[in-house]
N, C-alpha and C. Protein backbone atom coordinates (compact mmCIF):
# COMPACT_ATOMS: atom_id res chain seq x y z
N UNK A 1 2.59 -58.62 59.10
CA UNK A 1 3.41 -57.58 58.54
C UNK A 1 2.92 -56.23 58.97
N UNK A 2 4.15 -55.42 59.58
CA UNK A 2 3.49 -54.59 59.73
C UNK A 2 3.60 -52.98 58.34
N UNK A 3 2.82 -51.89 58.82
CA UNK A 3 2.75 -51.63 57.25
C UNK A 3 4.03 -50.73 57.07
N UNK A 4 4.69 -50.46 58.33
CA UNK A 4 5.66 -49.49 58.02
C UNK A 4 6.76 -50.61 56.78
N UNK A 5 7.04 -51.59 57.31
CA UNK A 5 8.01 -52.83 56.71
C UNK A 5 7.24 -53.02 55.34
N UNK A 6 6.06 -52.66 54.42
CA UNK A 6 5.97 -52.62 53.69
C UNK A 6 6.30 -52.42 52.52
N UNK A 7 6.87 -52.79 51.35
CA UNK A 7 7.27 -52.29 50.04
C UNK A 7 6.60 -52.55 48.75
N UNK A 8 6.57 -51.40 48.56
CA UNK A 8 5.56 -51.33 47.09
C UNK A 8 6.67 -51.64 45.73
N UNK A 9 6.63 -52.87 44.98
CA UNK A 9 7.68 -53.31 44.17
C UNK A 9 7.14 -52.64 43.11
N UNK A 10 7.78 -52.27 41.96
CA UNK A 10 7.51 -52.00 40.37
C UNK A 10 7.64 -52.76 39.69
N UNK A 11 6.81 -53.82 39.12
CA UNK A 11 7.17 -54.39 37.81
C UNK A 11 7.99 -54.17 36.81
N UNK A 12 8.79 -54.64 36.39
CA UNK A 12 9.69 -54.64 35.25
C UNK A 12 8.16 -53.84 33.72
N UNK A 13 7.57 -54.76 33.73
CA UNK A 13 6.60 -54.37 32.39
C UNK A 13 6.20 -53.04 32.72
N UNK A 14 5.70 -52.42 33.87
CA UNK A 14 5.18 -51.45 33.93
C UNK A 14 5.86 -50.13 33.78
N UNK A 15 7.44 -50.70 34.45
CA UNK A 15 8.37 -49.66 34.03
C UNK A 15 8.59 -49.10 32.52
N UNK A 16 8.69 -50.95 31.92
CA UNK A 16 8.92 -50.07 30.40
C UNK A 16 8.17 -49.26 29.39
N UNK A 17 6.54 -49.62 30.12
CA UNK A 17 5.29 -49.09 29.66
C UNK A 17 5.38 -47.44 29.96
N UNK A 18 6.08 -46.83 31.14
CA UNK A 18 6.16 -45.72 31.55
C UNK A 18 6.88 -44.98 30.67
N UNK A 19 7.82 -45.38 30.37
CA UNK A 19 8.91 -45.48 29.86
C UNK A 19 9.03 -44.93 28.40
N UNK A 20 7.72 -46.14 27.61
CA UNK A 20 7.53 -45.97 26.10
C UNK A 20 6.49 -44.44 26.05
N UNK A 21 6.03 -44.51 27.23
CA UNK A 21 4.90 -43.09 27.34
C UNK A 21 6.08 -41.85 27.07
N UNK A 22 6.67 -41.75 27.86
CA UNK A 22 7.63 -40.88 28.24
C UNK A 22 8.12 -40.51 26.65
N UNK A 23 8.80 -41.07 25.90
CA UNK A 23 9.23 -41.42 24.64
C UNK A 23 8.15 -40.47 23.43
N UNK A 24 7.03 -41.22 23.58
CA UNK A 24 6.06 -41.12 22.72
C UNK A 24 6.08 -39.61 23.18
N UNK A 25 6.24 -38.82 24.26
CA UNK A 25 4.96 -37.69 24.25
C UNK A 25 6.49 -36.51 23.95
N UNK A 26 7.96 -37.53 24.34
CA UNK A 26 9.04 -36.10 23.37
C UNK A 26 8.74 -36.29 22.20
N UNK A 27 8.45 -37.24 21.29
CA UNK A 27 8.25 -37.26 20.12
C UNK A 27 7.30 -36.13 19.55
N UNK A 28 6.27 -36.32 20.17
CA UNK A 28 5.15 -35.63 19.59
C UNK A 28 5.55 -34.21 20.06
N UNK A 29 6.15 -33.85 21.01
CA UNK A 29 6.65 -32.27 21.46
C UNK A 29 7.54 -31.90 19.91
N UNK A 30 8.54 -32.66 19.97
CA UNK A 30 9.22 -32.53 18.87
C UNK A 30 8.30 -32.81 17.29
N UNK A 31 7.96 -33.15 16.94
CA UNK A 31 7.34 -33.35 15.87
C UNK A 31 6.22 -31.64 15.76
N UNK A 32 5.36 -31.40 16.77
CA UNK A 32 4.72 -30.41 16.83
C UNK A 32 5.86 -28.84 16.38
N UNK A 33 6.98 -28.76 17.36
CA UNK A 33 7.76 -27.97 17.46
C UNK A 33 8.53 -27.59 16.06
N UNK A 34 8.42 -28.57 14.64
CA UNK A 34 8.78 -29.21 13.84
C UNK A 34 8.31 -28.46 13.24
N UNK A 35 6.34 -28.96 12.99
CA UNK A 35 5.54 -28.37 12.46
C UNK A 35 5.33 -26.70 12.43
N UNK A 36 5.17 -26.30 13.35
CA UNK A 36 5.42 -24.82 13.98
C UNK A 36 6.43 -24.13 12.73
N UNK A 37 7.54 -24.44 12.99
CA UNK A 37 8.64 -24.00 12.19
C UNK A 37 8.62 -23.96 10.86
N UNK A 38 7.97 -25.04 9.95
CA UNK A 38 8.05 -24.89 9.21
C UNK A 38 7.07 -24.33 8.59
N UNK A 39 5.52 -23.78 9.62
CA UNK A 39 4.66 -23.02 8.86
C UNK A 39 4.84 -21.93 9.17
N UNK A 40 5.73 -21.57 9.70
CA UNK A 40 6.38 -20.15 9.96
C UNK A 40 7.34 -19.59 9.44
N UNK A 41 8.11 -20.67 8.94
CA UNK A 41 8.70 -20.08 7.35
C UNK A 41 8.11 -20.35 5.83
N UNK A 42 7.32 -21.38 5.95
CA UNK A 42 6.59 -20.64 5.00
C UNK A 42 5.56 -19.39 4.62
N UNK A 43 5.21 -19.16 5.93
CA UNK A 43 4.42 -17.47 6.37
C UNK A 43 5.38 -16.14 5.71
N UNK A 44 6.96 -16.40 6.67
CA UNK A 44 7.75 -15.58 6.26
C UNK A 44 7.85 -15.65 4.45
N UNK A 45 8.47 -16.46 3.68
CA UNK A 45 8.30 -16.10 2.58
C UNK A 45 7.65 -16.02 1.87
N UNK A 46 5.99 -16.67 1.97
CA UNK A 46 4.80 -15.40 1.77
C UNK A 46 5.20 -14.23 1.28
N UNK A 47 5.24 -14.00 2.72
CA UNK A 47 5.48 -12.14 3.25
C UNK A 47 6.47 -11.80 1.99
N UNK A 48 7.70 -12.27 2.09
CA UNK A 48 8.67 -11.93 1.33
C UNK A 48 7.94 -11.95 -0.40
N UNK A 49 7.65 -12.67 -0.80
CA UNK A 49 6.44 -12.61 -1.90
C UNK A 49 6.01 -11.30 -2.40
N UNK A 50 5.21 -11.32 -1.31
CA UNK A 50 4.08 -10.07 -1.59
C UNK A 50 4.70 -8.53 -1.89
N UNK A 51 5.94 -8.25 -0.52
CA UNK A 51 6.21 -7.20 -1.19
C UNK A 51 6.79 -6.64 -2.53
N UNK A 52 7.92 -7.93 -2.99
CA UNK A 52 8.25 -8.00 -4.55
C UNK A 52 7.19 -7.56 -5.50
N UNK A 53 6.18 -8.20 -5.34
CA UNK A 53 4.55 -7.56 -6.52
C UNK A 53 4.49 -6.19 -5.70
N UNK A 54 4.37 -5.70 -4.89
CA UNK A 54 3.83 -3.93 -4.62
C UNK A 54 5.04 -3.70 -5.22
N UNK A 55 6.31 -3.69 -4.68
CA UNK A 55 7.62 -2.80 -5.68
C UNK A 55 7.10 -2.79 -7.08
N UNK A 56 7.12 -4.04 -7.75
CA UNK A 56 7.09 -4.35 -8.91
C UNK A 56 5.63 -3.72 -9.48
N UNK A 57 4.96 -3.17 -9.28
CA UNK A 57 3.35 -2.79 -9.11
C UNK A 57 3.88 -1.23 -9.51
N UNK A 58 4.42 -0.44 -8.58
CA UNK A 58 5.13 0.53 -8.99
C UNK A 58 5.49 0.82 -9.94
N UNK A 59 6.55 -0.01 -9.92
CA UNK A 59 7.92 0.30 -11.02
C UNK A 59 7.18 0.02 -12.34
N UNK A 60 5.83 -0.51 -12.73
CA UNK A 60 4.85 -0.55 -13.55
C UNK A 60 3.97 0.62 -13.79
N UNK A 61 4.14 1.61 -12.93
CA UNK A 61 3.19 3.04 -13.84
C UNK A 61 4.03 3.61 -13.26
N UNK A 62 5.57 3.91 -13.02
CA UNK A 62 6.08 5.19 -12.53
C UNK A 62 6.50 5.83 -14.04
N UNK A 63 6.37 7.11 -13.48
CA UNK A 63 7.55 7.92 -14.88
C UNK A 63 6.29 9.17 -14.96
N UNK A 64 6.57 10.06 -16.13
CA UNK A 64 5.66 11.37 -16.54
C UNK A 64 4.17 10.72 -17.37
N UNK A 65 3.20 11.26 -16.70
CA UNK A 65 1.83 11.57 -17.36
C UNK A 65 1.83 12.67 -17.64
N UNK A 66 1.53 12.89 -18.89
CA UNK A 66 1.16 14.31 -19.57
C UNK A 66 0.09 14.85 -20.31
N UNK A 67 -0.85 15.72 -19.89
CA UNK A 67 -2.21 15.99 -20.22
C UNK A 67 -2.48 17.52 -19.92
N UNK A 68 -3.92 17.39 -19.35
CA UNK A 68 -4.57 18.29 -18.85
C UNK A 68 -5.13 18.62 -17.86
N UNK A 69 -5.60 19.25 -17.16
CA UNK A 69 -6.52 19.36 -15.93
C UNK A 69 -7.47 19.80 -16.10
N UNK A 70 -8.98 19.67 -15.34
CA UNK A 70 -9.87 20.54 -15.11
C UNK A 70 -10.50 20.88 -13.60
N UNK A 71 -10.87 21.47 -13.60
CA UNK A 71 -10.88 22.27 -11.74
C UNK A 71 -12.56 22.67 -11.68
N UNK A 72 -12.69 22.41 -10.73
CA UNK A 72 -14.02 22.86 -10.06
C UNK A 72 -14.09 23.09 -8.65
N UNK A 73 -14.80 24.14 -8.08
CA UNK A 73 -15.17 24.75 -7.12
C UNK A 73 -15.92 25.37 -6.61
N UNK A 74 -16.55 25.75 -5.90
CA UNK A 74 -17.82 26.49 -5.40
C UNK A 74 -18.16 27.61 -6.36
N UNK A 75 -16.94 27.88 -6.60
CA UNK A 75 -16.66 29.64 -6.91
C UNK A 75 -16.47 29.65 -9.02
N UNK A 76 -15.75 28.21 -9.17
CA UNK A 76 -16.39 28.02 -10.94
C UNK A 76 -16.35 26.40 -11.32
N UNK A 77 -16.92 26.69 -12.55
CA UNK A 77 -16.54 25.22 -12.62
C UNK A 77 -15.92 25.11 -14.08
N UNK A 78 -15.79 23.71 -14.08
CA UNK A 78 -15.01 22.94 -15.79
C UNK A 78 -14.27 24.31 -16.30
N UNK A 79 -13.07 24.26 -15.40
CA UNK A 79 -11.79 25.31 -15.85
C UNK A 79 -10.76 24.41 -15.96
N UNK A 80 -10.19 24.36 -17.49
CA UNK A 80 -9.13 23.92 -18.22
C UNK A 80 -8.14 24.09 -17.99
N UNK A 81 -6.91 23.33 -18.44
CA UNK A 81 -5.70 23.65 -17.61
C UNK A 81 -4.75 22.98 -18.66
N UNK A 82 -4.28 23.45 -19.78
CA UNK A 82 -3.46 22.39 -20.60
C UNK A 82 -1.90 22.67 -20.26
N UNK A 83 -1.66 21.35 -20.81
CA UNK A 83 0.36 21.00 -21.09
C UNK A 83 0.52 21.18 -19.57
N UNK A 84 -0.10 20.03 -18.72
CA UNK A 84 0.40 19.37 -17.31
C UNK A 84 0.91 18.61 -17.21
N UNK A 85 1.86 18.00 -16.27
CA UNK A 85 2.97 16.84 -15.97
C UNK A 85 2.52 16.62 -14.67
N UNK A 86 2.66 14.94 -14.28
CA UNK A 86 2.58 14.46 -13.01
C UNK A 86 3.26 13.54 -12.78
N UNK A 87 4.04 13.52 -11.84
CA UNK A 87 5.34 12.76 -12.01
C UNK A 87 5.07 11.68 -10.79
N UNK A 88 5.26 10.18 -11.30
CA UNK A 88 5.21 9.31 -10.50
C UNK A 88 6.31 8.66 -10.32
N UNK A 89 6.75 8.78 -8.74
CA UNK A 89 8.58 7.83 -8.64
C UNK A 89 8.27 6.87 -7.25
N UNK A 90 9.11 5.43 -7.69
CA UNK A 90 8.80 4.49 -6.57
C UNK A 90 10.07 4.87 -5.37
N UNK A 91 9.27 4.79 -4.12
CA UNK A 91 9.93 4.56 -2.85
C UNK A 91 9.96 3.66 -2.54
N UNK A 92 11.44 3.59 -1.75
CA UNK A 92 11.65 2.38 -1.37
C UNK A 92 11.01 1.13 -0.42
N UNK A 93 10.31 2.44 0.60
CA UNK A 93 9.46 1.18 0.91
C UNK A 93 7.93 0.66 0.50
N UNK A 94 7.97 0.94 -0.87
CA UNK A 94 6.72 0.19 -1.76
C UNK A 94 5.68 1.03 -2.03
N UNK A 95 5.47 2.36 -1.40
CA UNK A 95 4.59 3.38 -1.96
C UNK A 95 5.11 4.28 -2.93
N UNK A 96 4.20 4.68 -3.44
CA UNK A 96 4.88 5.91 -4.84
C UNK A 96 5.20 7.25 -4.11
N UNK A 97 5.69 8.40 -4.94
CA UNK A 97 5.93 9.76 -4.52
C UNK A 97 5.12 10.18 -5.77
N UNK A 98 4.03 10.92 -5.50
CA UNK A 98 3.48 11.75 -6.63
C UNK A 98 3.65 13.69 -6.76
N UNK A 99 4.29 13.82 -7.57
CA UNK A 99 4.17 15.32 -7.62
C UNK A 99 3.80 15.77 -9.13
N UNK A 100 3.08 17.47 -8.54
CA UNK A 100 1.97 17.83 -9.35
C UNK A 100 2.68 19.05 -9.60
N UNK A 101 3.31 19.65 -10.55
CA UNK A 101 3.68 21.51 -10.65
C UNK A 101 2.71 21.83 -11.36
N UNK A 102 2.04 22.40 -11.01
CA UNK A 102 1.14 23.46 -12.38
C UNK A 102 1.46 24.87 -11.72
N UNK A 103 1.55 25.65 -13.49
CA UNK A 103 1.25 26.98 -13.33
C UNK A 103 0.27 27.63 -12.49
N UNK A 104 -0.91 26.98 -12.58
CA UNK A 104 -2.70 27.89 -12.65
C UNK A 104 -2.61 26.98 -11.35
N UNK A 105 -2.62 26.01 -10.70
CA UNK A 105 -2.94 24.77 -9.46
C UNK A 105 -1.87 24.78 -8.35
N UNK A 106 -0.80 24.92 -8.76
CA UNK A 106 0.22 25.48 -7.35
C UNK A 106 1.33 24.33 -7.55
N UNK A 107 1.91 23.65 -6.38
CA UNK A 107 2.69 22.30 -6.56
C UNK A 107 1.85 21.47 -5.33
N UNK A 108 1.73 20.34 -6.19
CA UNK A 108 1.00 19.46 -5.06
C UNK A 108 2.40 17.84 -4.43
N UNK A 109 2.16 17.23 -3.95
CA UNK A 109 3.34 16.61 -3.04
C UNK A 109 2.25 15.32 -2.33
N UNK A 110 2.47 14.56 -2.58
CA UNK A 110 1.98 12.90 -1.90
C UNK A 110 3.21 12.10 -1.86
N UNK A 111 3.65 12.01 -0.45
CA UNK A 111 5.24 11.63 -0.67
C UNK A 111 4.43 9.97 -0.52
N UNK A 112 3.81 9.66 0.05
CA UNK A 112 3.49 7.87 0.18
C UNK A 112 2.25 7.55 -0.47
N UNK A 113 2.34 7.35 -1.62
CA UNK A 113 0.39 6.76 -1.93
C UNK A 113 0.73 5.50 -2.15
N UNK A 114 -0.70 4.75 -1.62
CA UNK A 114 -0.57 3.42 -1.38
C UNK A 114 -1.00 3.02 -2.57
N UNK A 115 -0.86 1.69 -3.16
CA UNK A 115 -1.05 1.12 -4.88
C UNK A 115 -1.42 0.13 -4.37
N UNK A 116 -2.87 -0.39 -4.93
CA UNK A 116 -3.24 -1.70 -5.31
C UNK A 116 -3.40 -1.88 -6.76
N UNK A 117 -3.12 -3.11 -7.24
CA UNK A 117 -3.17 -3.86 -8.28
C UNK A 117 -4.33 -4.91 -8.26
N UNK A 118 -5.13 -4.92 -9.40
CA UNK A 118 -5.96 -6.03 -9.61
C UNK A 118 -6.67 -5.74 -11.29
N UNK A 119 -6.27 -6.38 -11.99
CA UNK A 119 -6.34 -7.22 -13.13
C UNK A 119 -5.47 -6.38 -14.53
N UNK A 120 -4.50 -5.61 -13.68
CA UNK A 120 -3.74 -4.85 -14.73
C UNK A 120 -4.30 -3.33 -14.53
N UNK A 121 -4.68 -3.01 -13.65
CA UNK A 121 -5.61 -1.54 -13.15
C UNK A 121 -5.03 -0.97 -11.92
N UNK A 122 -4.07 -0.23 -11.60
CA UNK A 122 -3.99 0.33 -10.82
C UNK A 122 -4.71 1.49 -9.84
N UNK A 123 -4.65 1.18 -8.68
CA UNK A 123 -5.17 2.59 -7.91
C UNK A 123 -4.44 2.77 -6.50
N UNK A 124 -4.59 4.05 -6.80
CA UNK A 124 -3.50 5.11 -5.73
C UNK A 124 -4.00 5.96 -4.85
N UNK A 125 -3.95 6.31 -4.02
CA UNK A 125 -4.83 6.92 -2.91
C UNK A 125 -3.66 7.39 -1.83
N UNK A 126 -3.85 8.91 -1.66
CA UNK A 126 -2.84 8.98 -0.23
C UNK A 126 -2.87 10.20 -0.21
N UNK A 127 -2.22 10.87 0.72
CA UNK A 127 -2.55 12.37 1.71
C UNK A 127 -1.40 13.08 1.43
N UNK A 128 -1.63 14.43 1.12
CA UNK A 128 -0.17 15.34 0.68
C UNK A 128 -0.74 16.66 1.33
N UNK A 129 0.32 17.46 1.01
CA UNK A 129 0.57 19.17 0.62
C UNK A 129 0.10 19.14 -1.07
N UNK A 130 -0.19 20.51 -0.69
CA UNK A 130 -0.25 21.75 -1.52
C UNK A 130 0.03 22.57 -1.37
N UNK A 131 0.96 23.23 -2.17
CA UNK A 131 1.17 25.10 -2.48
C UNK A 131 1.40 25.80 -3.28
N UNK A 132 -0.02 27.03 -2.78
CA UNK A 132 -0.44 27.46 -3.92
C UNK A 132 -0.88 29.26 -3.37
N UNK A 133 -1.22 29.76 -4.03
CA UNK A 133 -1.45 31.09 -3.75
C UNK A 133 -1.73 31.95 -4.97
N UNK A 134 -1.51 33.55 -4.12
CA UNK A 134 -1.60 34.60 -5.33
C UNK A 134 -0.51 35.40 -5.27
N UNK A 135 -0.98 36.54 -5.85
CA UNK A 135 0.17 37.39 -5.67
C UNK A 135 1.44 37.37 -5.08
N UNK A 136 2.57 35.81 -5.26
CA UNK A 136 3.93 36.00 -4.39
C UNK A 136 3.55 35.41 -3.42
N UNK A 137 2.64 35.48 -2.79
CA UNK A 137 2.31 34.84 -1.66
C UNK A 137 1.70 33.55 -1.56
N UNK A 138 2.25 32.77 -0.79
CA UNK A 138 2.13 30.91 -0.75
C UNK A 138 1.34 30.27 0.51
N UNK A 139 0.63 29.46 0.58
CA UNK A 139 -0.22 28.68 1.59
C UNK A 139 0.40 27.34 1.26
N UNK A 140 0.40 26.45 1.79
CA UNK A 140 -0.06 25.16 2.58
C UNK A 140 -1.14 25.00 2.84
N UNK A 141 -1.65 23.54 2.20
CA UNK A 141 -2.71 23.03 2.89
C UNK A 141 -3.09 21.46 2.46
N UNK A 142 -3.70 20.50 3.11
CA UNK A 142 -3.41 19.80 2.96
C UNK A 142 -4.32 19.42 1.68
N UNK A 143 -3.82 18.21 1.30
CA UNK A 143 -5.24 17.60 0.12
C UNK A 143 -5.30 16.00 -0.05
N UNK A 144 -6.00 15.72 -0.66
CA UNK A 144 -6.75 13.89 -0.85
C UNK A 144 -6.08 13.65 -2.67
N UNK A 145 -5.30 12.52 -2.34
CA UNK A 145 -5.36 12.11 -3.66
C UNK A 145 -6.04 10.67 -4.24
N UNK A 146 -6.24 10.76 -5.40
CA UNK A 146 -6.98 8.88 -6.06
C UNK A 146 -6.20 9.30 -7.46
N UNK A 147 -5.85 8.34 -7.83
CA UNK A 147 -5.68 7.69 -9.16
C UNK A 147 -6.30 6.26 -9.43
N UNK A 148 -6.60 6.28 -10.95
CA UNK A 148 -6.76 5.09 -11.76
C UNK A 148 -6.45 5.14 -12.58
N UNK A 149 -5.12 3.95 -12.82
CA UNK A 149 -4.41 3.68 -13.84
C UNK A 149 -4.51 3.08 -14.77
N UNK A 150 -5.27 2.45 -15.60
CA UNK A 150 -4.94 1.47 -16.90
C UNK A 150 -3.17 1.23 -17.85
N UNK A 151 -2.86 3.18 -17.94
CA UNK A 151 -1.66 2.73 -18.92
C UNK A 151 -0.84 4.29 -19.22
N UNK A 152 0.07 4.85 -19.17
CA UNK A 152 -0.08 6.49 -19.46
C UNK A 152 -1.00 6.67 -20.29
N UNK A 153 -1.32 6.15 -20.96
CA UNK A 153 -2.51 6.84 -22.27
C UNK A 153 -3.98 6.88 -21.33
N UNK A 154 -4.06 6.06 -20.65
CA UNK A 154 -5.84 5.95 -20.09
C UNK A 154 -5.33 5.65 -18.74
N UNK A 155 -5.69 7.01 -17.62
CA UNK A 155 -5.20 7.53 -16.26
C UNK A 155 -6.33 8.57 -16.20
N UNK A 156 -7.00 8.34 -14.80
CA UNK A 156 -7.36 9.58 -14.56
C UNK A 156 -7.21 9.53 -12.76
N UNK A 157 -6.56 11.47 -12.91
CA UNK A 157 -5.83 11.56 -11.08
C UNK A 157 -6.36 12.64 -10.87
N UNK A 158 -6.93 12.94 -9.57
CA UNK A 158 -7.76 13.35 -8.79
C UNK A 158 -6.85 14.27 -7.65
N UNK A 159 -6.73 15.67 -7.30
CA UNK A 159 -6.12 15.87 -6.00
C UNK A 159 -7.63 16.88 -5.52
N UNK A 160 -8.24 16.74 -4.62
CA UNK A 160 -9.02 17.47 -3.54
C UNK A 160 -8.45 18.37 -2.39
N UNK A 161 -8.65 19.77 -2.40
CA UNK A 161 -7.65 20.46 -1.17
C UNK A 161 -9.31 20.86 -0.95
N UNK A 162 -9.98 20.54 0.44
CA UNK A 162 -11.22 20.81 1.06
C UNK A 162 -10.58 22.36 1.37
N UNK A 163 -9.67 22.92 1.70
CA UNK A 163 -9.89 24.23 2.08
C UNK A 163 -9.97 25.46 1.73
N UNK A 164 -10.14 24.97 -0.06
CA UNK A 164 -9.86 25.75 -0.78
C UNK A 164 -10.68 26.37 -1.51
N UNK A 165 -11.27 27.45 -1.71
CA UNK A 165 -12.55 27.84 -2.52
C UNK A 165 -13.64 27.19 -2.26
N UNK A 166 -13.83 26.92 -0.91
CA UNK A 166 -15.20 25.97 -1.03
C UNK A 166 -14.97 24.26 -1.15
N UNK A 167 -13.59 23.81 -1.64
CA UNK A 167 -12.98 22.40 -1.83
C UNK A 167 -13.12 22.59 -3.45
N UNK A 168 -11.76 22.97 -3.64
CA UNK A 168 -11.50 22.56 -4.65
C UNK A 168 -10.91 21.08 -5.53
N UNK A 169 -11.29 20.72 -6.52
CA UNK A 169 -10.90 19.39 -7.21
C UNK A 169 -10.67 19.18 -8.48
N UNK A 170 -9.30 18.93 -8.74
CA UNK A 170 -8.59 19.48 -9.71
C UNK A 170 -7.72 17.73 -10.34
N UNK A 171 -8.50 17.61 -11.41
CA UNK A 171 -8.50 16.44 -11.93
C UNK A 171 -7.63 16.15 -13.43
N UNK A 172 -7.18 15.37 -13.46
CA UNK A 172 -5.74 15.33 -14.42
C UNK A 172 -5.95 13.94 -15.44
N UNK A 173 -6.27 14.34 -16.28
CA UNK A 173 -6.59 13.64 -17.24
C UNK A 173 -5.25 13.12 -18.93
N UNK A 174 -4.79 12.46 -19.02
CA UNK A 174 -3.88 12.49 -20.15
C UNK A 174 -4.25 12.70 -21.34
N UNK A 175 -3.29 13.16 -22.60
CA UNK A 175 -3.71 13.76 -23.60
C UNK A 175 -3.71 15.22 -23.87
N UNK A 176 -5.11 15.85 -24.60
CA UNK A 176 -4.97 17.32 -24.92
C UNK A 176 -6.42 17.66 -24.64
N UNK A 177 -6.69 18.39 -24.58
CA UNK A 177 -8.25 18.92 -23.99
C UNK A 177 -9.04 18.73 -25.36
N UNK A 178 -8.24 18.98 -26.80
CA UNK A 178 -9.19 18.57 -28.12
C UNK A 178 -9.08 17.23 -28.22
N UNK A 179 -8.39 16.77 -28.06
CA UNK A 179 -8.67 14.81 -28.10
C UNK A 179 -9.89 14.48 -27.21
N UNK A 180 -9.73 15.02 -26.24
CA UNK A 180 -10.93 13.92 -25.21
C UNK A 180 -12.26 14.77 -25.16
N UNK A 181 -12.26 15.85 -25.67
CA UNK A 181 -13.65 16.37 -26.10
C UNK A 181 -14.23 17.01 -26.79
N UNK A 182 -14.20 16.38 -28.02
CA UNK A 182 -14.49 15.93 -29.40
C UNK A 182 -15.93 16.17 -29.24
């Protein structure tokens, strides 16, 4: 024989052995492809989860705090500030809007502070304006805010403007200045 006239036959068994391979390994493509999907929607509504609690986290200390302030600065310190309002309103996309009017402190403005929640305690943290001045005349500048929330009754909020007198920090406490220091 020569080898060109040669033919290499296939078994019947070996074919179907190829065959069942072939089978087995769409399966497992598919089965994997399966898997994939469905831990990827359960990821997505996770996600969907979580932001419901930050809204809802919000919509849990928004509205008027009403108290006092006290201020410190290079230039004095533990200066009183009564019958203040700080107004907390939820945005829509899950951070608060905090604004500050005082007479004696200027208007302060944190259009996004971020809120974490953990064990019924809120805290707030985020970057604004201020404006404030003397005589008629108004500045801009920027400032640092923190809050910690327990409840309107027990809150204490914090705004820092570093450029101000040395860094001023002007702290907002609820209640009346004779209640809390007794």
């Amino acid at each position: 024989m020569s080898p060109q006239n040669t033919k290499i036959r296939v078994l019947p068994a070996s074919m179907h052995i190829h065959n069942f391979a072939i089978r087995k390994t769409k399966k497992a493509i598919y089965m994997k492809v399966k898997t994939i999907l469905i831990v990827s929607a359960a990821a997505l509504f996770s996600l969907a989860c979580n932001n419901d609690k930050e809204t809802l986290s919000v919509i849990s200390i928004a509205g008027n705090y009403h108290g006092y302030t006290l201020a410190n600065c290079d230039y004095f310190k533990n200066t009183y500030n009564a019958h203040e309002t700080i107004t907390i309103v939820e945005n829509t996309n899950g951070t608060a809007k905090v604004t500050f009017n005082s007479n004696s402190w200027g208007q302060f403005t944190i259009p996004n502070a971020q809120i974490d929640e953990n064990a019924g305690i809120y805290t707030l943290t985020g970057k604004g304006q201020t404006l404030m001045g003397m005589n008629g005349e108004n500045s801009s500048y920027e400032c640092d805010y923190t809050a910690v929330i327990n409840s309107k009754d027990n809150a204490q909020m914090q705004f820092k403007v570093p450029a101000v007198m040395g860094g001023l920090t002007v702290t907002f406490l609820p209640g009346s200045i004779q209640e809390n220091n007794k």
